[in-house]
C-alpha atoms as a PDB file:
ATOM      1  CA  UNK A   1       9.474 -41.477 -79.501  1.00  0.00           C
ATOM      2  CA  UNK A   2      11.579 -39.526 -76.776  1.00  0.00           C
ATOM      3  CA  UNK A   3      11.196 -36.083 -77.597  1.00  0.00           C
ATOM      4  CA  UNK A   4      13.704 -34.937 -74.715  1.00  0.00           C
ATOM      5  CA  UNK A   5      17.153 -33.713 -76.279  1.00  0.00           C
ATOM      6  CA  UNK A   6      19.052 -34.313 -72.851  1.00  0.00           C
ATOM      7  CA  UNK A   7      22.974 -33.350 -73.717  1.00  0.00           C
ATOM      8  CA  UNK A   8      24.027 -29.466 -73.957  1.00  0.00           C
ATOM      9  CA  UNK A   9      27.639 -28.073 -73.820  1.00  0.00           C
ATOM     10  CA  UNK A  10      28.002 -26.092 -70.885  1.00  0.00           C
ATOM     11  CA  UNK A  11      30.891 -23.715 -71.919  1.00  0.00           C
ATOM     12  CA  UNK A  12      31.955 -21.965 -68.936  1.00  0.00           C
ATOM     13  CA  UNK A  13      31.892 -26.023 -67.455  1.00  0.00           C
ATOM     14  CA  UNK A  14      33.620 -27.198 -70.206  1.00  0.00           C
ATOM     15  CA  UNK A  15      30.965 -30.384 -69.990  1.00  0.00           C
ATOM     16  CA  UNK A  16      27.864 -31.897 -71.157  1.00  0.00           C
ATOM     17  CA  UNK A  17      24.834 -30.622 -69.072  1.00  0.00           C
ATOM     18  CA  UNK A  18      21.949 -33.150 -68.598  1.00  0.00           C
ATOM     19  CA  UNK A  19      18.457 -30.651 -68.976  1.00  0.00           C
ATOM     20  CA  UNK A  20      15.021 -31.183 -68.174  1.00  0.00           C
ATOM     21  CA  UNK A  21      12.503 -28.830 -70.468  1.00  0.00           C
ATOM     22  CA  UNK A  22      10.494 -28.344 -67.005  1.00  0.00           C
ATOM     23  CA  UNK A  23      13.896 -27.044 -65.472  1.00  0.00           C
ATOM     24  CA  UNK A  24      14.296 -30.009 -63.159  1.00  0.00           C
ATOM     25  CA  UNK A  25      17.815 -29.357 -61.378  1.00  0.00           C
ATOM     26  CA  UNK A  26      20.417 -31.061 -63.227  1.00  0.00           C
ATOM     27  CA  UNK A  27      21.786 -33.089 -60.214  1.00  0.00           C
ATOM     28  CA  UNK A  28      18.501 -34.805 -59.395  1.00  0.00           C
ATOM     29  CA  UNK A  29      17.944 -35.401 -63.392  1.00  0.00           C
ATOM     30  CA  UNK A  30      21.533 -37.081 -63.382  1.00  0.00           C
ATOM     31  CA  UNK A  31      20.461 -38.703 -60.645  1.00  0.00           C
ATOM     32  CA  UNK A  32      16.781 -40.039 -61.866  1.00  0.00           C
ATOM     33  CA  UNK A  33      18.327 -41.082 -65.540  1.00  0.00           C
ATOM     34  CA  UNK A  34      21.266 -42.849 -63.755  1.00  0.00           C
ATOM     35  CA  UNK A  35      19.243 -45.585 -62.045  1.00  0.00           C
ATOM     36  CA  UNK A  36      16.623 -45.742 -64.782  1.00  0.00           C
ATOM     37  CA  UNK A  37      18.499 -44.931 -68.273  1.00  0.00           C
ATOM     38  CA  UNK A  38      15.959 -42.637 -69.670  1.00  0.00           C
ATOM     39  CA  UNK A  39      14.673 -39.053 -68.822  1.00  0.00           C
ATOM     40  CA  UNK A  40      10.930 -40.203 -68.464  1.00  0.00           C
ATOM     41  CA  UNK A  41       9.223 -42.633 -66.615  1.00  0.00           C
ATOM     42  CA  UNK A  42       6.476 -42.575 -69.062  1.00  0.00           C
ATOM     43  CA  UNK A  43       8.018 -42.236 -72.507  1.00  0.00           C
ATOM     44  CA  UNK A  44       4.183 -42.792 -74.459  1.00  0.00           C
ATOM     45  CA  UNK A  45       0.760 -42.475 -73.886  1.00  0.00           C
ATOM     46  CA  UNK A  46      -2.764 -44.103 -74.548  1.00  0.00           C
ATOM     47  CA  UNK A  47      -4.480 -40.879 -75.597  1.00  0.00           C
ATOM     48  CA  UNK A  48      -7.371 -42.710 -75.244  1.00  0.00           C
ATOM     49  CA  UNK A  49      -6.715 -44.106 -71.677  1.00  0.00           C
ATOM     50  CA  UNK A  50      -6.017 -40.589 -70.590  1.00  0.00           C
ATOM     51  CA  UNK A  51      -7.417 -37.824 -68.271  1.00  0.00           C
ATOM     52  CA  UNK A  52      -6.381 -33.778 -67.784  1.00  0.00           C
ATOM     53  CA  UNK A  53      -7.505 -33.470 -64.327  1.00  0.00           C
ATOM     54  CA  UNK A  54      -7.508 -29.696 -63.758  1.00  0.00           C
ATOM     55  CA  UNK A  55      -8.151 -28.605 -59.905  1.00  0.00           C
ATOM     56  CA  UNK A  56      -9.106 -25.603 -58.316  1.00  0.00           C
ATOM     57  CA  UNK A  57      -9.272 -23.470 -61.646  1.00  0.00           C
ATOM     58  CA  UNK A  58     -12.425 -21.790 -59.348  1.00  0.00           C
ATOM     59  CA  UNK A  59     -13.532 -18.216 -59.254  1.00  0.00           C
ATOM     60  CA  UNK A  60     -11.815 -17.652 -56.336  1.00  0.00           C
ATOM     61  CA  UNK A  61      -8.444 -18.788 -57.185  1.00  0.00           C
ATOM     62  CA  UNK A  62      -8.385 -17.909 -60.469  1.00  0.00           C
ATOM     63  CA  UNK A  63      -9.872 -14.281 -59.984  1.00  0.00           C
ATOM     64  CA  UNK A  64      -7.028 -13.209 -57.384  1.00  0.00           C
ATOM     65  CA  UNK A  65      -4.428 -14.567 -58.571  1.00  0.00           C
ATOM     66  CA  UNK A  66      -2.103 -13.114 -61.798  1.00  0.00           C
ATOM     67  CA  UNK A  67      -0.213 -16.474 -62.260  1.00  0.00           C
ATOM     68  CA  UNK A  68      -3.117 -18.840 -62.341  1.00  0.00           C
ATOM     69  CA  UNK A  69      -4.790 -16.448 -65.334  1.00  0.00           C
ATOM     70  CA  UNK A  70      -2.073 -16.611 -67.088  1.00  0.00           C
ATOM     71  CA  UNK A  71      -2.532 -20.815 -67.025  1.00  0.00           C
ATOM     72  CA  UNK A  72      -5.370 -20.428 -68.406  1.00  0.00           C
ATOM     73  CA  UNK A  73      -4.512 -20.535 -72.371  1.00  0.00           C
ATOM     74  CA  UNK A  74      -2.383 -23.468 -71.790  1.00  0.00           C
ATOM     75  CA  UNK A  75      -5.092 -25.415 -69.783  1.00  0.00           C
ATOM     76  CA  UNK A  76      -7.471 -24.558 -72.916  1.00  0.00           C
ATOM     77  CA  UNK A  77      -5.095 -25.465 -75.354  1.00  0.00           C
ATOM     78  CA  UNK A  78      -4.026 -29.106 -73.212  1.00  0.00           C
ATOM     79  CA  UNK A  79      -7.718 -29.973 -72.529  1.00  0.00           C
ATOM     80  CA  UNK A  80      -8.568 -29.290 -76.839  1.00  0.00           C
ATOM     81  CA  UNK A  81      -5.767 -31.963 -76.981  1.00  0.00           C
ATOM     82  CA  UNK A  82      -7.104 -34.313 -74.897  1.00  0.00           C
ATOM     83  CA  UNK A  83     -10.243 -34.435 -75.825  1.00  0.00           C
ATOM     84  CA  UNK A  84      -9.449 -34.241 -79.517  1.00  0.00           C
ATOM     85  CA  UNK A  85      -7.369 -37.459 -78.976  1.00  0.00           C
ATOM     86  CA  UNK A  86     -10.060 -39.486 -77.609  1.00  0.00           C
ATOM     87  CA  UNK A  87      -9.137 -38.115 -73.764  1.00  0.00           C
ATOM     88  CA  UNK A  88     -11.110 -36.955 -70.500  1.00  0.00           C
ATOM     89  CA  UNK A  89     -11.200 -33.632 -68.870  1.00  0.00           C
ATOM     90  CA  UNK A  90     -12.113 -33.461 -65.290  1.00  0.00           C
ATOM     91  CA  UNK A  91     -12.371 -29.897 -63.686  1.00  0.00           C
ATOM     92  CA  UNK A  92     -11.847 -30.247 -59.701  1.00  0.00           C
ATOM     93  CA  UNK A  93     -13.847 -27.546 -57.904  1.00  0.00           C
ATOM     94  CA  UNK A  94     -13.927 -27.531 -54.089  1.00  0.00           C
ATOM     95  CA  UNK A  95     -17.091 -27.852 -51.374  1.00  0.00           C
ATOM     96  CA  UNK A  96     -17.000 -28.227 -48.151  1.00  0.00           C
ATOM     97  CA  UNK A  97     -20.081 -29.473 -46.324  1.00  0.00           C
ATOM     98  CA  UNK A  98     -18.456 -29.186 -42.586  1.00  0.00           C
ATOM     99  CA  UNK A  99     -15.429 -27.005 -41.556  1.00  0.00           C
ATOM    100  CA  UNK A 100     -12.372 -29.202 -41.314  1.00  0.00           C
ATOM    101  CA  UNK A 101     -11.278 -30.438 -38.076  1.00  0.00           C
ATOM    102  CA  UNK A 102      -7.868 -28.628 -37.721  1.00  0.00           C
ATOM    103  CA  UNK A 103      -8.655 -26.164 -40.471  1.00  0.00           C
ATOM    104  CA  UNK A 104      -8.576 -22.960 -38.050  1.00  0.00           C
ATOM    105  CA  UNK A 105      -5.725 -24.460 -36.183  1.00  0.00           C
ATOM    106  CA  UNK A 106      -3.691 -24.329 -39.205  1.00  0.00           C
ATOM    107  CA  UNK A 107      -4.506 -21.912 -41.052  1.00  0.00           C
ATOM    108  CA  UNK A 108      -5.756 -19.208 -38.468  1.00  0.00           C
ATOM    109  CA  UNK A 109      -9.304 -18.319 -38.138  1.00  0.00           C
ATOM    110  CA  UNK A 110     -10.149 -15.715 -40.929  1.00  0.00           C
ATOM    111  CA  UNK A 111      -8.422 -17.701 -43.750  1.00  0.00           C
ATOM    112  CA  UNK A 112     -10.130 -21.001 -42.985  1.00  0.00           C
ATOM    113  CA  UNK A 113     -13.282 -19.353 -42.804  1.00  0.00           C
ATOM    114  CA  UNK A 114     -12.693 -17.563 -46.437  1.00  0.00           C
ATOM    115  CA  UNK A 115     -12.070 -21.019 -47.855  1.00  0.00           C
ATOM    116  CA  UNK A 116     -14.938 -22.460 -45.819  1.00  0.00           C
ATOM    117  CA  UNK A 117     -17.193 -19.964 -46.973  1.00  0.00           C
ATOM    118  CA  UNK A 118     -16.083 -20.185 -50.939  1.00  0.00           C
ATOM    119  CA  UNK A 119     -16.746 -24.020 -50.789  1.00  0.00           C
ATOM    120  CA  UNK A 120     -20.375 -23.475 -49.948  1.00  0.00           C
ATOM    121  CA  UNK A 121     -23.343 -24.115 -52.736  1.00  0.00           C
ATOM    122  CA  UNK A 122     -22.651 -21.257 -55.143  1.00  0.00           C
ATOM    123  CA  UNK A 123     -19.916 -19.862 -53.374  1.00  0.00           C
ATOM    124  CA  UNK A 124     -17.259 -18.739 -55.705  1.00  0.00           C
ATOM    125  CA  UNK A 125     -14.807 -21.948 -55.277  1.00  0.00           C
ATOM    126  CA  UNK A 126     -17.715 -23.852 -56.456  1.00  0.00           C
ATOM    127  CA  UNK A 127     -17.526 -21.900 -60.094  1.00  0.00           C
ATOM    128  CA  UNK A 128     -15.081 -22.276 -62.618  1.00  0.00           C
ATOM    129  CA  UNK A 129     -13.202 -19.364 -63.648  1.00  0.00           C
ATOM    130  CA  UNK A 130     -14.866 -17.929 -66.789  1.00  0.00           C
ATOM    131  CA  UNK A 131     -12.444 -17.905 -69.066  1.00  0.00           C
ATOM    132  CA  UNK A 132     -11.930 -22.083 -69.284  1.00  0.00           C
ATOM    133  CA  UNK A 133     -13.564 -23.714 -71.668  1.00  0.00           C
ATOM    134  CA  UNK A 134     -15.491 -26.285 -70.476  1.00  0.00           C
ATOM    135  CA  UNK A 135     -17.174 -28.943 -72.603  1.00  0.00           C
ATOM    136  CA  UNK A 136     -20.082 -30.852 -72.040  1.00  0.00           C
ATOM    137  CA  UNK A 137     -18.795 -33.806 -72.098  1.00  0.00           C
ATOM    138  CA  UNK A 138     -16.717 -33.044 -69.619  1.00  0.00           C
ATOM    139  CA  UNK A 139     -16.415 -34.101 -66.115  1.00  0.00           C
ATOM    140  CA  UNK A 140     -16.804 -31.858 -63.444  1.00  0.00           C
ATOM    141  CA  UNK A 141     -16.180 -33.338 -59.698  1.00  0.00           C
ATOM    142  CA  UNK A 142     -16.125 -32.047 -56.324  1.00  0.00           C
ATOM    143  CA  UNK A 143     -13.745 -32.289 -53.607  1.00  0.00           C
ATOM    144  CA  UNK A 144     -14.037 -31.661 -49.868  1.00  0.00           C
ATOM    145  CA  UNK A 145     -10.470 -31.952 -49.346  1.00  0.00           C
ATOM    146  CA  UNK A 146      -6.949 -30.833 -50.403  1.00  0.00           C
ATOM    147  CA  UNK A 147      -6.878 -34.260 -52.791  1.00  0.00           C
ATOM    148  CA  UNK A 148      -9.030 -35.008 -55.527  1.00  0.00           C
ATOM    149  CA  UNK A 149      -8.106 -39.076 -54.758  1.00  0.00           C
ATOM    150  CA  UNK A 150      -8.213 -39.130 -51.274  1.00  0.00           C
ATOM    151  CA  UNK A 151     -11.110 -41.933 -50.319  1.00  0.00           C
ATOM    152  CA  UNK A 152     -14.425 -40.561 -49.094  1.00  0.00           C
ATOM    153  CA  UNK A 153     -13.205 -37.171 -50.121  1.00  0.00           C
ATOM    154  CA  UNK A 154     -14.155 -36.633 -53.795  1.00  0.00           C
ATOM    155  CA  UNK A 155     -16.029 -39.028 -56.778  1.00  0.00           C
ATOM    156  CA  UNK A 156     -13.536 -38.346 -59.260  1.00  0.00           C
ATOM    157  CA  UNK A 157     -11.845 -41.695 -59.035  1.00  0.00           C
ATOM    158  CA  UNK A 158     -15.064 -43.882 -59.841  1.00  0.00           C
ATOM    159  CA  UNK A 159     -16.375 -41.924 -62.508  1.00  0.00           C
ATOM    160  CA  UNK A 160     -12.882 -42.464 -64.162  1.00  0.00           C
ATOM    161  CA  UNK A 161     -12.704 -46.086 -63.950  1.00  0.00           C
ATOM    162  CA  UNK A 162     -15.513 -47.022 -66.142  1.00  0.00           C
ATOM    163  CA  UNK A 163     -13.967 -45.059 -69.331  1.00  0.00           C
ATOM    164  CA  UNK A 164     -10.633 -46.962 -68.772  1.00  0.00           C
ATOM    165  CA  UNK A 165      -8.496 -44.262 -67.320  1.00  0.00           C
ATOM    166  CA  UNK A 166      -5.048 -45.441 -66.216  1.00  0.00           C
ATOM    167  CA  UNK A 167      -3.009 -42.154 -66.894  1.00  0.00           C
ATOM    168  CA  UNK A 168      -3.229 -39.087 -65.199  1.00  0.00           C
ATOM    169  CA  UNK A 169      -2.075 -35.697 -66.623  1.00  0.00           C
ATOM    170  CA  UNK A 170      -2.539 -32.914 -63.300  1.00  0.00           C
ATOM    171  CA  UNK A 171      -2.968 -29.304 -63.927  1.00  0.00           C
ATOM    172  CA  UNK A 172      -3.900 -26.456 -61.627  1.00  0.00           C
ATOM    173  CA  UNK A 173      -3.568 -24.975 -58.637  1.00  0.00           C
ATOM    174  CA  UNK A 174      -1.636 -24.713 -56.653  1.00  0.00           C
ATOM    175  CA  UNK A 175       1.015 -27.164 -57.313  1.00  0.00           C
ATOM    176  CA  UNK A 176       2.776 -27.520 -54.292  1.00  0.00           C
ATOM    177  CA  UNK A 177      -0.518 -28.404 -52.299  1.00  0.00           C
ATOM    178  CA  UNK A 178      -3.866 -29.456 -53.464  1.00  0.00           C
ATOM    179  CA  UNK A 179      -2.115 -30.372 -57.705  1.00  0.00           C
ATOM    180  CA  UNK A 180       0.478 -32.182 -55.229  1.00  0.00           C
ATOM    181  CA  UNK A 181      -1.893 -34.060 -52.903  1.00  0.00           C
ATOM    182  CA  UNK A 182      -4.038 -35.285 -55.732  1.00  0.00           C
ATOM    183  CA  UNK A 183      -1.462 -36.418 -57.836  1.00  0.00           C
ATOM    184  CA  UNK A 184       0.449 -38.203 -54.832  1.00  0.00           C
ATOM    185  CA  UNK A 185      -2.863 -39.970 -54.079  1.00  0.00           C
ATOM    186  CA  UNK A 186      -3.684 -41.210 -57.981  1.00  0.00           C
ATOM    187  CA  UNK A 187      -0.426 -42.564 -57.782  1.00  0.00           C
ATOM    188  CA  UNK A 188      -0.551 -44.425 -54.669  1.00  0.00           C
ATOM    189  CA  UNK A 189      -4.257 -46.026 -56.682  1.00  0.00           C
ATOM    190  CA  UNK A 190      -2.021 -47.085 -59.125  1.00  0.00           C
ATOM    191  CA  UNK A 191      -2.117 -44.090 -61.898  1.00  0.00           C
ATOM    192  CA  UNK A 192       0.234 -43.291 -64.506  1.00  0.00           C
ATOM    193  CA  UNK A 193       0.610 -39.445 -63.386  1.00  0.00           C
ATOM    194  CA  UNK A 194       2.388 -36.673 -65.124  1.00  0.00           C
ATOM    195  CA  UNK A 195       2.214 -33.157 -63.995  1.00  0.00           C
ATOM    196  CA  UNK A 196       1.725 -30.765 -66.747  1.00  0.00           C
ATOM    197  CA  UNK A 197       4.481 -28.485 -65.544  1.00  0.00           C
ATOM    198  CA  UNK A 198       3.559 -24.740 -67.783  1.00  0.00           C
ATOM    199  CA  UNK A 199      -0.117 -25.498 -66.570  1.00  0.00           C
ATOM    200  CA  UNK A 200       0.394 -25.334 -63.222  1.00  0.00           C
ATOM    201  CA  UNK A 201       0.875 -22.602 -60.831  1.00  0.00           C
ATOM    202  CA  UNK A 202       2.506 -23.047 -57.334  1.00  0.00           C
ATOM    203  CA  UNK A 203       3.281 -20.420 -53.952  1.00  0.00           C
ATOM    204  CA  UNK A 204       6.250 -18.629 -54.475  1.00  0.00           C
ATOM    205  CA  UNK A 205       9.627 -19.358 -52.713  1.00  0.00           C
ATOM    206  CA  UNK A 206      10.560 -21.737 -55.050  1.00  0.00           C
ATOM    207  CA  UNK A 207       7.797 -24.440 -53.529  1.00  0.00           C
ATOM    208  CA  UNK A 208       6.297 -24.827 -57.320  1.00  0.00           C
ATOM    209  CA  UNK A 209       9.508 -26.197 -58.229  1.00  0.00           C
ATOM    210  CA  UNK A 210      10.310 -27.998 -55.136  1.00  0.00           C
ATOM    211  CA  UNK A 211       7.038 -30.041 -55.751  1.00  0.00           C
ATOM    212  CA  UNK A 212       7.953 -31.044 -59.396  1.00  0.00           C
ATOM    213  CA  UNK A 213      11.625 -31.854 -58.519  1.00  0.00           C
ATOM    214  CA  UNK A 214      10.062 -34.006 -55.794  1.00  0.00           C
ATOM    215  CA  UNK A 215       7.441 -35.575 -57.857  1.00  0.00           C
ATOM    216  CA  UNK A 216       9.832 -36.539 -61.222  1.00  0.00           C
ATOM    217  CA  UNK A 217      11.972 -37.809 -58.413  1.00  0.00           C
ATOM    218  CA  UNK A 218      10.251 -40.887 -56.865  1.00  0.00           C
ATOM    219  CA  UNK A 219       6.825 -40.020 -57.708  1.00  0.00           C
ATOM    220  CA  UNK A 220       5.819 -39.301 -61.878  1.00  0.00           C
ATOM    221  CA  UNK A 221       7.003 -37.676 -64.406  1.00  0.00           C
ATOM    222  CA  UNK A 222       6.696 -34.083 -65.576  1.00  0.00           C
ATOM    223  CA  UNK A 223       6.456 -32.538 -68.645  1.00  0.00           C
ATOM    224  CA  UNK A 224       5.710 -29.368 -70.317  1.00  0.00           C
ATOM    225  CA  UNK A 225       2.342 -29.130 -72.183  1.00  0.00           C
ATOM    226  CA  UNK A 226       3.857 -29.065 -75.725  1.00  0.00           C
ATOM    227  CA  UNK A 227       5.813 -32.702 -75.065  1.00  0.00           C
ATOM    228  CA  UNK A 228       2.423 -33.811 -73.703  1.00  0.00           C
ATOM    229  CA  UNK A 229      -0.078 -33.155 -76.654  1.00  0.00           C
ATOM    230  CA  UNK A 230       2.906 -34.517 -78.977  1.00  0.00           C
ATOM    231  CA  UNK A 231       2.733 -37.135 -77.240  1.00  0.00           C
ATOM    232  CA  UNK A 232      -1.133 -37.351 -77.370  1.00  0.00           C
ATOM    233  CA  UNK A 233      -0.718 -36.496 -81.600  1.00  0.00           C
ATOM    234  CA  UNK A 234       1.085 -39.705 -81.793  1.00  0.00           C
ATOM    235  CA  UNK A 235      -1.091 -41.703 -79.784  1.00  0.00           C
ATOM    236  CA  UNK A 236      -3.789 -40.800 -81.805  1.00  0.00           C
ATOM    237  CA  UNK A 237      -1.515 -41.411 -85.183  1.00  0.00           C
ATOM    238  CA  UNK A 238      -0.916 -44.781 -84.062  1.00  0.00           C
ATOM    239  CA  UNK A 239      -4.367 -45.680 -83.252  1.00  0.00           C
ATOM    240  CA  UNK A 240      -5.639 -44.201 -86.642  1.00  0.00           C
ATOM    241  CA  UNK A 241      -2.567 -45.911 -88.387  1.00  0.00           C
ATOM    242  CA  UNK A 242      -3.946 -49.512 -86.931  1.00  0.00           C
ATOM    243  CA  UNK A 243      -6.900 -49.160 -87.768  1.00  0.00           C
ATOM    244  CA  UNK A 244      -7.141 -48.283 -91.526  1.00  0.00           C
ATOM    245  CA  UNK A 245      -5.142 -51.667 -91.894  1.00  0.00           C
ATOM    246  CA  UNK A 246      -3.024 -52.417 -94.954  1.00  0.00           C
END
């Protein structure tokens, strides 16, 4: 079931305007359902097949930063839905063993050593942020790079495969870099990725945004948290539907 209701009237136009409930621009949208016929590229899920991969929810992301509180209800409420569909939730927390090679270069000296120095054993990029609700069932990886599916650069991806997990639902921060690189990676190992678009928070400017335009455009799909547990609800429906027979 599409839940999207695509056409509006656009008064002052005097046409039909094509919307996207994550506030896609309307010319890529035209663009995307043009050469595919349908707003999503993923228009169900296998609640059961599916991970919330939350990243860099830490201590010291969370605690400095207004916008990525505010997430946090919405990341509760997504992972409840997961889980309570027959889903995995993955928290991404960062450690760094050795200082990156360019790191300083990049980033200037003082910042790289603040991240640095958070990814160390106990540091606070190493914690999640209080508030989240972990479970223990739960999985909870490490990575020691922007991407949580880079190769040699975090576990996540081979504790997934033996539960089945071929869809990908990213939340986090911040979107437009690490939420980005992991999601770009778990698509390029042949995920099913969505990013959860109200449970992310990106840098300002616009680049939050940018990176979901970008992403529904060639990469995923996107879709507010609300479409996405429906979406797990009638998963789960089917499933139970099946199997108390006739």
């Amino acid at each position: 079931m599409n839940v999207w209701r695509p056409l509006n009237w656009d008064i002052n136009r005097g046409s039909l305007c094509m919307q996207h409930p994550s506030g896609i621009p309307e010319k890529i949208v035209r663009k995307v359902v043009a050469r595919r016929g349908r707003l999503h590229a993923f228009e169900n899920l296998d609640a059961a097949r599916t991970a919330l991969v939350v990243i860099d929810l830490d201590t010291a992301t969370v605690g400095n930063n207004d916008d990525c509180r505010r997430l946090v209800p919405t990341v509760n409420q997504l992972a409840d839905a997961v889980r309570h569909t027959g889903g995995v939730v993955a928290w991404v927390l960062s450690h760094m063993t050795d200082m990156p090679k360019h790191f300083a270069a990049i980033l200037g000296a003082d910042l790289a050593t603040k991240y640095f120095n958070d990814g160390q054993p106990n540091g606070p990029g190493t914690k999640l942020w209080r508030e989240l609700q972990q479970k223990k069932q739960d999985i909870v990886a490490f990575k020691s790079g922007a991407s949580a599916f880079f190769p040699g650069k975090c576990r996540l991806k081979e504790w997934l495969e033996p539960l089945g997990i071929d869809t990908l639902l990213i939340a986090g921060a911040v979107t437009n870099i690490c939420c980005e690189s992991s999601a770009r990676d778990a698509v390029e190992l042949g995920y099913k990725v969505i990013m959860a678009s109200d449970a992310l928070s990106g840098h300002a400017h616009g680049l939050h945004e940018a990176s979901l335009a970008t992403f529904y455009r060639i990469f995923g799909d996107v879709r507010p948290s609300n479409e996405i547990m429906e979406l797990l609800a009638q998963s789960a429906g089917r499933v139970t539907a099946s199997s108390s027979g006739p």
